[in-house]
C-alpha atoms as a PDB file:
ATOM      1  CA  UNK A   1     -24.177  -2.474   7.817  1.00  0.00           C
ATOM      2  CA  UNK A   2     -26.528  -1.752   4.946  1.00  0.00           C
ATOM      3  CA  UNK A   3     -26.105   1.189   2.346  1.00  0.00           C
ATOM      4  CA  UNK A   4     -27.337   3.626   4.160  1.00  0.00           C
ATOM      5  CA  UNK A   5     -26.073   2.607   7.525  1.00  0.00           C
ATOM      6  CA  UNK A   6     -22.498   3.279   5.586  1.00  0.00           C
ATOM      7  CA  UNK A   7     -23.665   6.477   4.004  1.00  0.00           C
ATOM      8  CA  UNK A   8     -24.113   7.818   7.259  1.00  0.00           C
ATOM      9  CA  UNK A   9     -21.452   6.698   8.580  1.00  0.00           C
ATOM     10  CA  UNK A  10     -18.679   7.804   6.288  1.00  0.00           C
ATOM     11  CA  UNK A  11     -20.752  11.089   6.387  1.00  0.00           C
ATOM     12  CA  UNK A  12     -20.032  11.678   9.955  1.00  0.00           C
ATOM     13  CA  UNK A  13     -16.478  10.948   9.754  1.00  0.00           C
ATOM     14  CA  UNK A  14     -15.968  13.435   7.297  1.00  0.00           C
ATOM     15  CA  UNK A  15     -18.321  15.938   9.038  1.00  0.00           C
ATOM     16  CA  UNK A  16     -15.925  14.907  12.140  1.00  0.00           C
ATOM     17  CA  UNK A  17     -12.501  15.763  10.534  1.00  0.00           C
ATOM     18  CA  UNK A  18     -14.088  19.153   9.333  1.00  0.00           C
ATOM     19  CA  UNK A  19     -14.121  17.877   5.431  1.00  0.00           C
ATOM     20  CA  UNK A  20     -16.402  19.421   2.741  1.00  0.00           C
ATOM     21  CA  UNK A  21     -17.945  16.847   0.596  1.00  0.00           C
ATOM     22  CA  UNK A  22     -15.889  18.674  -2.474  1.00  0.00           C
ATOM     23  CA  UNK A  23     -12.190  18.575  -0.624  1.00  0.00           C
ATOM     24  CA  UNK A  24     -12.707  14.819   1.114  1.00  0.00           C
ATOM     25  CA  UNK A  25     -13.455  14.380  -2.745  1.00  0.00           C
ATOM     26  CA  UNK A  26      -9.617  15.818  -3.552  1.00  0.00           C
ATOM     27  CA  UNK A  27      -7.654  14.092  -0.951  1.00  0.00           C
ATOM     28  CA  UNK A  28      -9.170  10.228  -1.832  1.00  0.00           C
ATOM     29  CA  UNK A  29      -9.603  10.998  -5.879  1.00  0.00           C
ATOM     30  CA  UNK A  30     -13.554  10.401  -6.003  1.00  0.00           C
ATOM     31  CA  UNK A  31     -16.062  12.119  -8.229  1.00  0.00           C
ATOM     32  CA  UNK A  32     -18.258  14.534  -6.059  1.00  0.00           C
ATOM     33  CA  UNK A  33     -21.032  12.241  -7.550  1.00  0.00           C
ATOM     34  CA  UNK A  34     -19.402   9.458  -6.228  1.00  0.00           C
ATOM     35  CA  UNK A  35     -19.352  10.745  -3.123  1.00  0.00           C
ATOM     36  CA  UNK A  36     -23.011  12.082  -2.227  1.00  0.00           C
ATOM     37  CA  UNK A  37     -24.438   8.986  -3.733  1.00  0.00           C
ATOM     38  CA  UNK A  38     -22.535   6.992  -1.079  1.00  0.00           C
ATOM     39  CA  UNK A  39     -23.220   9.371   1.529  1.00  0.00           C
ATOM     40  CA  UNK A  40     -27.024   8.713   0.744  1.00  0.00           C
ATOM     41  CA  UNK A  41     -27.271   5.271   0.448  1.00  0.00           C
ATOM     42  CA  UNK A  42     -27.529   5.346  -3.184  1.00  0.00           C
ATOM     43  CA  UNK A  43     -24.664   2.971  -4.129  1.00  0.00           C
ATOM     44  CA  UNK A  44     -24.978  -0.462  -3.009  1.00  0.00           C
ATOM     45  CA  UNK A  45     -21.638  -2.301  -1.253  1.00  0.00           C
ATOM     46  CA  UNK A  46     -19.539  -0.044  -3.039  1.00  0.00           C
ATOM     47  CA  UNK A  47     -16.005  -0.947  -3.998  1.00  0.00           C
ATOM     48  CA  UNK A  48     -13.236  -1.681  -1.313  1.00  0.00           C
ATOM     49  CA  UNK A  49     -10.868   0.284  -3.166  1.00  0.00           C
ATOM     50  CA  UNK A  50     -13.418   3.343  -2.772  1.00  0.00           C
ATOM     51  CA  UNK A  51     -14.011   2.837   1.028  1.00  0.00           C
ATOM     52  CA  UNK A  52     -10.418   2.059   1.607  1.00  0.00           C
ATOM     53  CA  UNK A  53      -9.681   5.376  -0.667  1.00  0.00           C
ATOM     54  CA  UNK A  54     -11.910   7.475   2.220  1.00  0.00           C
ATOM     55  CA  UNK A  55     -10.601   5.845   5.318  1.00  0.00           C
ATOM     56  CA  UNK A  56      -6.677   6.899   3.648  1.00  0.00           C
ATOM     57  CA  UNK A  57      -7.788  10.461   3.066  1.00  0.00           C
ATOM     58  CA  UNK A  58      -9.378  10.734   6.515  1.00  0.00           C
ATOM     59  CA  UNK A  59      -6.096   9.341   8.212  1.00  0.00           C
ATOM     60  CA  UNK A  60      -8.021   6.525   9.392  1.00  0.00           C
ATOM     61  CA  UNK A  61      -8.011   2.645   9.228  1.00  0.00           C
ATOM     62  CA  UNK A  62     -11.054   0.923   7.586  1.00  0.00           C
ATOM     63  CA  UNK A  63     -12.082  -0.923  11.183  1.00  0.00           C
ATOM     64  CA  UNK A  64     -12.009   2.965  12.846  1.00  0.00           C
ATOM     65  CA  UNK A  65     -13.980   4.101  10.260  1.00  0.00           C
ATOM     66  CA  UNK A  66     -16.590   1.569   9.761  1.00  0.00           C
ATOM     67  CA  UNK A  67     -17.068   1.316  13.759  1.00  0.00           C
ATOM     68  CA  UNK A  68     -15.765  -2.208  13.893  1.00  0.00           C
ATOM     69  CA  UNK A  69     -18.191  -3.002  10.442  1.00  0.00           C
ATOM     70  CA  UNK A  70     -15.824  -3.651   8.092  1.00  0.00           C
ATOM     71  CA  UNK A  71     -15.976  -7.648   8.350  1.00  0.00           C
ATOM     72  CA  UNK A  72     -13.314  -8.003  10.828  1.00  0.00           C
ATOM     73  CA  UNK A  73     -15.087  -7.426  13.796  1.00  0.00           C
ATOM     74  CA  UNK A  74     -14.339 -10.984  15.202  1.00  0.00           C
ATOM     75  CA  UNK A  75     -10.801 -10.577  15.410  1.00  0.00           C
ATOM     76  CA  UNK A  76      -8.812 -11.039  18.430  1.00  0.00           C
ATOM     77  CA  UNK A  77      -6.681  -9.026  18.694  1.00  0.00           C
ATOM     78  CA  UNK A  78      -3.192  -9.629  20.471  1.00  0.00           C
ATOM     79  CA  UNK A  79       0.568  -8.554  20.664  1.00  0.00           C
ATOM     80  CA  UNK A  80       3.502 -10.100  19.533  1.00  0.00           C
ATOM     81  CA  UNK A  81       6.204 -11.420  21.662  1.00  0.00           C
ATOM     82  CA  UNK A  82       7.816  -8.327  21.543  1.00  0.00           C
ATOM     83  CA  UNK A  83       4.796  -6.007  21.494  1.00  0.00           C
ATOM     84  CA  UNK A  84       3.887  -5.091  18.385  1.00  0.00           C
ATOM     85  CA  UNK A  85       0.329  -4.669  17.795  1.00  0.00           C
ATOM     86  CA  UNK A  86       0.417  -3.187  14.196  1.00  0.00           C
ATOM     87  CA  UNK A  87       2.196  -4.880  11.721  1.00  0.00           C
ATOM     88  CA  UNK A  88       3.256  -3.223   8.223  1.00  0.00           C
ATOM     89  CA  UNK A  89       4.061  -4.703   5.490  1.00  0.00           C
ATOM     90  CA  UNK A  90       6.298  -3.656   2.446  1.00  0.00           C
ATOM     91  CA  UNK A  91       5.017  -4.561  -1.228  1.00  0.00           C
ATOM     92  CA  UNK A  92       7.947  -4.583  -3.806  1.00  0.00           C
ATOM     93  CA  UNK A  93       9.820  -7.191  -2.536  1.00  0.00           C
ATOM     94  CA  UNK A  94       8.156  -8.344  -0.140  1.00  0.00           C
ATOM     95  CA  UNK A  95       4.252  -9.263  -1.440  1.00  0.00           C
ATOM     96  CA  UNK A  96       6.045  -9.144  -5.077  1.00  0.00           C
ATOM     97  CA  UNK A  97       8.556  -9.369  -6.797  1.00  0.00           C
ATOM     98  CA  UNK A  98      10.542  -6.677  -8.408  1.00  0.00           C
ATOM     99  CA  UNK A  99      12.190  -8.653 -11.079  1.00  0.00           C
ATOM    100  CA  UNK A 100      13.793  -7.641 -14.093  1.00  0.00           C
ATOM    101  CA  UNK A 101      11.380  -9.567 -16.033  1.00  0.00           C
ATOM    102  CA  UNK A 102       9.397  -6.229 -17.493  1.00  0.00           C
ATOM    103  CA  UNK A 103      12.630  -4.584 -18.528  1.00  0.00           C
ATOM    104  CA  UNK A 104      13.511  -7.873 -20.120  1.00  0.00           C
ATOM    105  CA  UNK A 105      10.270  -8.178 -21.852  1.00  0.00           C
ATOM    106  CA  UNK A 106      10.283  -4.435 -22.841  1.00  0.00           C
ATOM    107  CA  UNK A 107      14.252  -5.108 -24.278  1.00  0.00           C
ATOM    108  CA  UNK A 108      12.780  -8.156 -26.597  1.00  0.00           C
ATOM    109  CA  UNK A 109      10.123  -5.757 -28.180  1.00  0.00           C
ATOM    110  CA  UNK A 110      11.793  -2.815 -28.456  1.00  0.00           C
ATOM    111  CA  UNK A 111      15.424  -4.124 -29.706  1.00  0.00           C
ATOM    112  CA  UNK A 112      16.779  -1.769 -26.769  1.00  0.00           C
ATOM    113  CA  UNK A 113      19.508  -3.496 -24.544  1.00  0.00           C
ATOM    114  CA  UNK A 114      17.789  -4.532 -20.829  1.00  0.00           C
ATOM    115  CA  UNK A 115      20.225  -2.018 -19.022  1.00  0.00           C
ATOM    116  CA  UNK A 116      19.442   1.457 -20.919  1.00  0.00           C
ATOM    117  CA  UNK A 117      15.567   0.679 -19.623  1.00  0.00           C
ATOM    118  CA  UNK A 118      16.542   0.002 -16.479  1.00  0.00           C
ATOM    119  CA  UNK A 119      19.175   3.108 -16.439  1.00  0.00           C
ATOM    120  CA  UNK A 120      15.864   5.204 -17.253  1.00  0.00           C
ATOM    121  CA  UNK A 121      13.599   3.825 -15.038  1.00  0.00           C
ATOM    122  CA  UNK A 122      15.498   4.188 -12.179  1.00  0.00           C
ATOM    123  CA  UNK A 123      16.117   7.700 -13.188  1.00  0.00           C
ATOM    124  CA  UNK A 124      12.832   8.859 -12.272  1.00  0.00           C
ATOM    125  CA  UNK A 125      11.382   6.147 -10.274  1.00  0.00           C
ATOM    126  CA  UNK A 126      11.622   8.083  -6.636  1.00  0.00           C
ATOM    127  CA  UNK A 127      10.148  11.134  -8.271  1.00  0.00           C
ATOM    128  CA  UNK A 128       7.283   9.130  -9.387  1.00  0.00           C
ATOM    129  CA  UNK A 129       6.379   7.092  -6.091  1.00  0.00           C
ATOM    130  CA  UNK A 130       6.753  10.344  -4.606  1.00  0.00           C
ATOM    131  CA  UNK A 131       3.717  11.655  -6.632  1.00  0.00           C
ATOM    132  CA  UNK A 132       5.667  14.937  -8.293  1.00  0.00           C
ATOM    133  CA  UNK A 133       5.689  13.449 -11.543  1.00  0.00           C
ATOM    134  CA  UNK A 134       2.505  11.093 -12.871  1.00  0.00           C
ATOM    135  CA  UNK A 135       2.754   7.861 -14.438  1.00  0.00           C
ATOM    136  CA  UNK A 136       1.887   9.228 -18.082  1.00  0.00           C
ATOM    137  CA  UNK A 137       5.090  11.495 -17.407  1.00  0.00           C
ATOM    138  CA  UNK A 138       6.987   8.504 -16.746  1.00  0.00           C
ATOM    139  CA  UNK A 139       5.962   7.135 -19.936  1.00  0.00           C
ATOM    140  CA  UNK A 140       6.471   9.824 -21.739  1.00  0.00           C
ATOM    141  CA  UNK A 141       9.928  10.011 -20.757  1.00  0.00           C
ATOM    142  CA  UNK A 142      11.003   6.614 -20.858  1.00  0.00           C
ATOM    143  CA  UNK A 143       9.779   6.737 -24.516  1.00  0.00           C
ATOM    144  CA  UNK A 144      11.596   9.859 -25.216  1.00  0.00           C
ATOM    145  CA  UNK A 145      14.780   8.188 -23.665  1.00  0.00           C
ATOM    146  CA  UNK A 146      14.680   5.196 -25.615  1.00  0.00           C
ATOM    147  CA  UNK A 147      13.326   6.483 -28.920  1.00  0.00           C
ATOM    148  CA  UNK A 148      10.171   4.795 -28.624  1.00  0.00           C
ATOM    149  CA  UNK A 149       6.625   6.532 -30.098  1.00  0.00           C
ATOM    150  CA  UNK A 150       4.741   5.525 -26.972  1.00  0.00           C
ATOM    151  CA  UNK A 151       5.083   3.525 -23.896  1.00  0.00           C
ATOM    152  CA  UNK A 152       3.489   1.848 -21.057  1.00  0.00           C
ATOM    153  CA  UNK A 153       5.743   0.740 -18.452  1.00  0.00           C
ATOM    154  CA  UNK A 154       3.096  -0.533 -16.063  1.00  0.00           C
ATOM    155  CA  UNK A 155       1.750  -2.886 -18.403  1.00  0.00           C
ATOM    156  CA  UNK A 156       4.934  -4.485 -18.666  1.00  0.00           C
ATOM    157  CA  UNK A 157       5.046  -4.501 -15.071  1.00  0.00           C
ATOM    158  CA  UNK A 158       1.972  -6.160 -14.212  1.00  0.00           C
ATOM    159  CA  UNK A 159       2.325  -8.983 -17.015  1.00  0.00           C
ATOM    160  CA  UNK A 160       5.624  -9.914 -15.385  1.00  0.00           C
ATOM    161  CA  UNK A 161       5.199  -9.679 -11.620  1.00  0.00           C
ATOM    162  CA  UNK A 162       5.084 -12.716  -9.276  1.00  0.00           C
ATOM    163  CA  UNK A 163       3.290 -12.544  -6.145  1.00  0.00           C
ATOM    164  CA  UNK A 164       5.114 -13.901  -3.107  1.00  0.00           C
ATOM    165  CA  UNK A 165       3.159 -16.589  -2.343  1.00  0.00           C
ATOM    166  CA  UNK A 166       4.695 -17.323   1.473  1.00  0.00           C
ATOM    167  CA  UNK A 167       4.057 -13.925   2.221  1.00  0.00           C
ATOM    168  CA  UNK A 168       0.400 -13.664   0.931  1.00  0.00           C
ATOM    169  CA  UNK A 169      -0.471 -16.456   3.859  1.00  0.00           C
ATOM    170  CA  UNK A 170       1.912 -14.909   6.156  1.00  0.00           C
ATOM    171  CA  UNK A 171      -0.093 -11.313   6.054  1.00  0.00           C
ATOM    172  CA  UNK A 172      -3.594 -12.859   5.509  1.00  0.00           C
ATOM    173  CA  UNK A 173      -2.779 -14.649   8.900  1.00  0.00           C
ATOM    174  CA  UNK A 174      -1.792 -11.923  10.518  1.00  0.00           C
ATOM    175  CA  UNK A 175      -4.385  -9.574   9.849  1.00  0.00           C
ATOM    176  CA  UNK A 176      -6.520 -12.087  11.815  1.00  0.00           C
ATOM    177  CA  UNK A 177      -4.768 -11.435  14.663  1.00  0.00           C
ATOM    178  CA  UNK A 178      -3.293  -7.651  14.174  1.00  0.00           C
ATOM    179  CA  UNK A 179      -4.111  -4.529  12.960  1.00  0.00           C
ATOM    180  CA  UNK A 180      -1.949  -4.337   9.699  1.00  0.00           C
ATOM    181  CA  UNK A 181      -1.244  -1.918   6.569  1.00  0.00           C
ATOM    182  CA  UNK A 182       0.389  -1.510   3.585  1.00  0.00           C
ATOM    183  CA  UNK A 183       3.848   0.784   3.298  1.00  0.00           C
ATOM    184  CA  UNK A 184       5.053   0.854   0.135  1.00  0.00           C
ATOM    185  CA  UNK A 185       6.711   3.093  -2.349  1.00  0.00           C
ATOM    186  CA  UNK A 186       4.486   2.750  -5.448  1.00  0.00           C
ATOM    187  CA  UNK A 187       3.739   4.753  -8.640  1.00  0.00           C
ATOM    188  CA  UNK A 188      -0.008   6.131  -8.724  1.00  0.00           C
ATOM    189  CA  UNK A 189      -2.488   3.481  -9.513  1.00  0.00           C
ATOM    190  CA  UNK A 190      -0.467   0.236  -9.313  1.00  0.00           C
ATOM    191  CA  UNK A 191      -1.443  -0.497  -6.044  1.00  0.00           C
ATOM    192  CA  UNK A 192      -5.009  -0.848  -6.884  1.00  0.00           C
ATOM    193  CA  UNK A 193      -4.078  -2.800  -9.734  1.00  0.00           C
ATOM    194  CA  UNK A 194      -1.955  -5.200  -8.087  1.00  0.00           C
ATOM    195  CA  UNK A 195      -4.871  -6.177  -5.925  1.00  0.00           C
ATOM    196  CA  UNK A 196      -6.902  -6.409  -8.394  1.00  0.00           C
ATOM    197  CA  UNK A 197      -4.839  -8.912 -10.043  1.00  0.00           C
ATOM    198  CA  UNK A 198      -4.022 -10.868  -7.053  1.00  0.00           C
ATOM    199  CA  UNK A 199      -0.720  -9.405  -7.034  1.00  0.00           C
ATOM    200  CA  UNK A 200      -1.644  -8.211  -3.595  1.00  0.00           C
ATOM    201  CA  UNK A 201      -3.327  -9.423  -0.925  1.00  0.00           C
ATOM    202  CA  UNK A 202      -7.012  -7.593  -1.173  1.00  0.00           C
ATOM    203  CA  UNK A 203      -7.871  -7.373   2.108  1.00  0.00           C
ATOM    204  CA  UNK A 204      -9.539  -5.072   4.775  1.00  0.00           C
ATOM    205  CA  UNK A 205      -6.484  -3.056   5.649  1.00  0.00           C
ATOM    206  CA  UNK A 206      -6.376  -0.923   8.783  1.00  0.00           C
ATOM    207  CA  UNK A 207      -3.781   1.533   6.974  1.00  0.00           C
ATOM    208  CA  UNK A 208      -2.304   1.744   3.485  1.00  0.00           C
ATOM    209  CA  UNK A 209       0.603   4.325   2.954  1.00  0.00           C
ATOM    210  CA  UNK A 210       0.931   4.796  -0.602  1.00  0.00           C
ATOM    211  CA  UNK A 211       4.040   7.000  -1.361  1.00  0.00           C
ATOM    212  CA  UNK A 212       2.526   8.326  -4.332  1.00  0.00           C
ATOM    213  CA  UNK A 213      -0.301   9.882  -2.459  1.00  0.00           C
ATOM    214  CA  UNK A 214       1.017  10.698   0.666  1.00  0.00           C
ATOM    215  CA  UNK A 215       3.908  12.916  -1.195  1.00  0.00           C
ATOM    216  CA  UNK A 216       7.130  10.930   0.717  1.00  0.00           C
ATOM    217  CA  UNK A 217       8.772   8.138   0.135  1.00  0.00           C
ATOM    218  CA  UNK A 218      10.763   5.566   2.394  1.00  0.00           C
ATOM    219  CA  UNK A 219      13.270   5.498   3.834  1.00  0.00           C
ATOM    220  CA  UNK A 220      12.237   9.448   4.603  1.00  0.00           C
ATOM    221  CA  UNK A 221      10.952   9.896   8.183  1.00  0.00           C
ATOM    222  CA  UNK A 222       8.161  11.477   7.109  1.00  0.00           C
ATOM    223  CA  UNK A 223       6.321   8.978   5.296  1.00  0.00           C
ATOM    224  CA  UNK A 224       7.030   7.186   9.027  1.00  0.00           C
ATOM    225  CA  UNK A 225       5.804   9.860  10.932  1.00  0.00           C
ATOM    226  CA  UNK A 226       2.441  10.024   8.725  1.00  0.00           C
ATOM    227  CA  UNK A 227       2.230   5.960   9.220  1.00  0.00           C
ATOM    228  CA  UNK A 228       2.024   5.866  12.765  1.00  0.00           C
ATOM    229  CA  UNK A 229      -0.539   8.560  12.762  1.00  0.00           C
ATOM    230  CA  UNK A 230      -2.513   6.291  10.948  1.00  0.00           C
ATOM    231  CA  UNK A 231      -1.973   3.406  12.871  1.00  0.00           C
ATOM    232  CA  UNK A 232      -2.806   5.164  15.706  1.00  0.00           C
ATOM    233  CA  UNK A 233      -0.490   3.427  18.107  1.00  0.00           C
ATOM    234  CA  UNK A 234       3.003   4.122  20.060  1.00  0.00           C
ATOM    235  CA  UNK A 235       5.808   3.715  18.154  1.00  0.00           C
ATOM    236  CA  UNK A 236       7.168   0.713  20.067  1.00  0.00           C
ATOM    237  CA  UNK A 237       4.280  -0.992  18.809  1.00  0.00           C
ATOM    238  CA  UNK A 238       4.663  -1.074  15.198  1.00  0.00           C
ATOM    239  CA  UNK A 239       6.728  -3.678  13.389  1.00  0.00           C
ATOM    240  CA  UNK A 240       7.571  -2.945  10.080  1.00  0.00           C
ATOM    241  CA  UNK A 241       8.570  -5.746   8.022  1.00  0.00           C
ATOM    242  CA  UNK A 242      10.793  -4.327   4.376  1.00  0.00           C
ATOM    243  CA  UNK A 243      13.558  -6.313   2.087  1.00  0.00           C
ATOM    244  CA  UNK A 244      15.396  -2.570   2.147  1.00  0.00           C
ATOM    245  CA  UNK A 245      17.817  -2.462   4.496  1.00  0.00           C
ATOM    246  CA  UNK A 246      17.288   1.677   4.595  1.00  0.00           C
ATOM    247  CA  UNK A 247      14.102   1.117   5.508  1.00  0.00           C
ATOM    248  CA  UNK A 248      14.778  -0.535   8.243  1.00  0.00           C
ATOM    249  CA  UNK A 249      17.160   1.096   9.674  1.00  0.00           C
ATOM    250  CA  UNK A 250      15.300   4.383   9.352  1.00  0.00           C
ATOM    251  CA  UNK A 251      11.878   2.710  11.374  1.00  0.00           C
ATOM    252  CA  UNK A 252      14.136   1.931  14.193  1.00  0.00           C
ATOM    253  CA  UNK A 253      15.672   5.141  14.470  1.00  0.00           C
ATOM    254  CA  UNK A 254      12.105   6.804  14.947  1.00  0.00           C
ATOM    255  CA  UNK A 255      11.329   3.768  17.639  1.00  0.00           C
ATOM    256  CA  UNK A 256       9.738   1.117  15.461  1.00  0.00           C
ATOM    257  CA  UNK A 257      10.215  -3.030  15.543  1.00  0.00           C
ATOM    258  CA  UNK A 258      11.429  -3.631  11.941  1.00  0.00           C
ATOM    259  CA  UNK A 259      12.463  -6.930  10.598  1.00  0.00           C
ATOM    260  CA  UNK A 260      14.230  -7.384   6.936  1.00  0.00           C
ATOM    261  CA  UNK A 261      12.290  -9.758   4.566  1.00  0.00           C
ATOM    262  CA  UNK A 262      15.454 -11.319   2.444  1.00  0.00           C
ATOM    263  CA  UNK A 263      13.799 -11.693  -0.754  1.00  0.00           C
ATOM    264  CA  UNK A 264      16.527 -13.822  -2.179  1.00  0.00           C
ATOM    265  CA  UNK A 265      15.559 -16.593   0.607  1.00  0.00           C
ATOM    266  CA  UNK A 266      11.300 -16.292   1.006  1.00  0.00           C
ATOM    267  CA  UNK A 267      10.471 -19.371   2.273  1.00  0.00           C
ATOM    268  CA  UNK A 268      13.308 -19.372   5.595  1.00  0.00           C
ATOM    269  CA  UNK A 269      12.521 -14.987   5.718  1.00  0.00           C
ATOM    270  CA  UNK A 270       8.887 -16.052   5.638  1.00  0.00           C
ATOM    271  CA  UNK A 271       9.240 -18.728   8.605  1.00  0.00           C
ATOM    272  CA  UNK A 272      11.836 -16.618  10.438  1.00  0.00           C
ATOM    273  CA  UNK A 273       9.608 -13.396  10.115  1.00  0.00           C
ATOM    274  CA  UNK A 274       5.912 -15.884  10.989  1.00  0.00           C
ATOM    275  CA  UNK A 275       8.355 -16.906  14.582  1.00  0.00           C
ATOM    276  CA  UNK A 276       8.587 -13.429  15.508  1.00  0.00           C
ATOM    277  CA  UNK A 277       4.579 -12.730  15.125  1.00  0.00           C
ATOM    278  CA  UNK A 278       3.333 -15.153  16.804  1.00  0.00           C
ATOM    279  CA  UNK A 279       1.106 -13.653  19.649  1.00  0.00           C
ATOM    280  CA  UNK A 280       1.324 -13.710  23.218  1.00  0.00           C
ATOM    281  CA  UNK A 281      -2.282 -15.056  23.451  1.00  0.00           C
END
């Protein structure tokens, strides 16, 4: 699909869900700028992160939008063993790893003991991924916690994270043969960051939940509720695969497949979880 083929494309999508250019412009983040040039065929193969950022605000995956254009249009498609046909996938944990590495690296330069960062992280982290308080507020008051002039947690972060390598294959395989998304609780901007950086797979994702848009976090049913919408399937057919044992639990309770990535133990979680997805075709 060329530029324009795309403009006209996204245009009609929006048009569809009864969008103005200036509020489809609110709910992904874009400049209105941004926006009409795309819709014109201005912009040339613009960014993934920008398409991606559309298809979320629109509740829709990037294959629904783009009419099967999105560079997947090969895949087969099948069902697991047990009949899942959309797979999610958890980041912290799961694609990455939360380590303590970044409070460890912040404790060295700041002379600040490893467990009075951590105590303050944690003390606003949900209200964060849940988007009511920004990143820069974060910093602010980690700073004002520990005395510090200024800080910038997510750099710290993202110098220290390890991807999960297993898992990177593991989802990169199955989106070949699923539909599958992203559910994470994340603070605003990492995500894109993290696949950036490799941290993340970057691929064509039929769905990505980010907590810090959507308003909700896991293990709330809500952010659930809102997932499945998105992945535009029956309940029973969605397999969500988290190293939070809440999380879990609360998928099955609303009638998902959900399988717990041990994180201590990647490579057997990895081979135990790549059993259960193999297809039936």
């Amino acid at each position: 699909m060329d530029e324009r083929g795309l403009g006209k494309q996204l245009q009609a999508a929006r048009q569809a869900a009864g969008l103005t250019q200036q509020q489809l412009c609110n709910k992904a983040n874009l400049s209105f700028s941004t926006l009409t040039k795309i819709e014109r065929g201005a912009i040339k193969s613009p960014s993934i992160f920008t398409v991606q950022a559309i298809a979320n605000a629109l509740g829709k995956g990037l294959d629904e939008l783009l009419g099967n254009g999105g560079g997947r249009a090969t895949r087969q498609l099948s069902k697991t063993k047990n009949g899942a046909s959309f797979i999610f996938f958890d980041v912290y944990g799961c694609m990455v790893n939360f380590s303590h590495a970044a409070f460890n690296k912040l404790s060295a330069q700041s002379g600040i003991t490893a467990d009075i960062i951590e105590m303050s992280f944690w003390r606003y982290n949900d209200e964060v991924c849940s988007g009511a308080m920004s990143l820069s507020d974060l910093n602010a008051n980690m700073a004002q916690d520990m005395g510090l002039k200024s800080l910038k947690w997510q750099d710290y972060y993202l110098d220290t994270a390890e991807p999960v390598k297993e898992m990177h294959k593991l989802l990169q395989w199955a989106s070949e043969r699923y539909k599958v998304g992203l559910l994470t609780n994340i603070m605003p901007g990492l995500l894109g960051a993290m696949r950036r950086e490799g941290l993340v797979p970057d691929l064509a994702y039929d769905a990505i939940i980010d907590s810090s848009e959507v308003g909700a976090i896991k293990p709330d049913a809500q952010i659930y509720k809102l997932a499945q919408q998105r992945a535009g399937v029956p309940a029973q057919e969605i397999l969500l695969i988290d190293d939070i044992r809440a999380n879990v639990v609360a998928a099955g309770k609303l009638g998902w497949q959900a399988l717990w990535f041990n994180d201590a133990h990647p490579e057997a979680s990895t081979k135990r979880i790549a059993e259960a997805l193999e297809p039936t075709r």
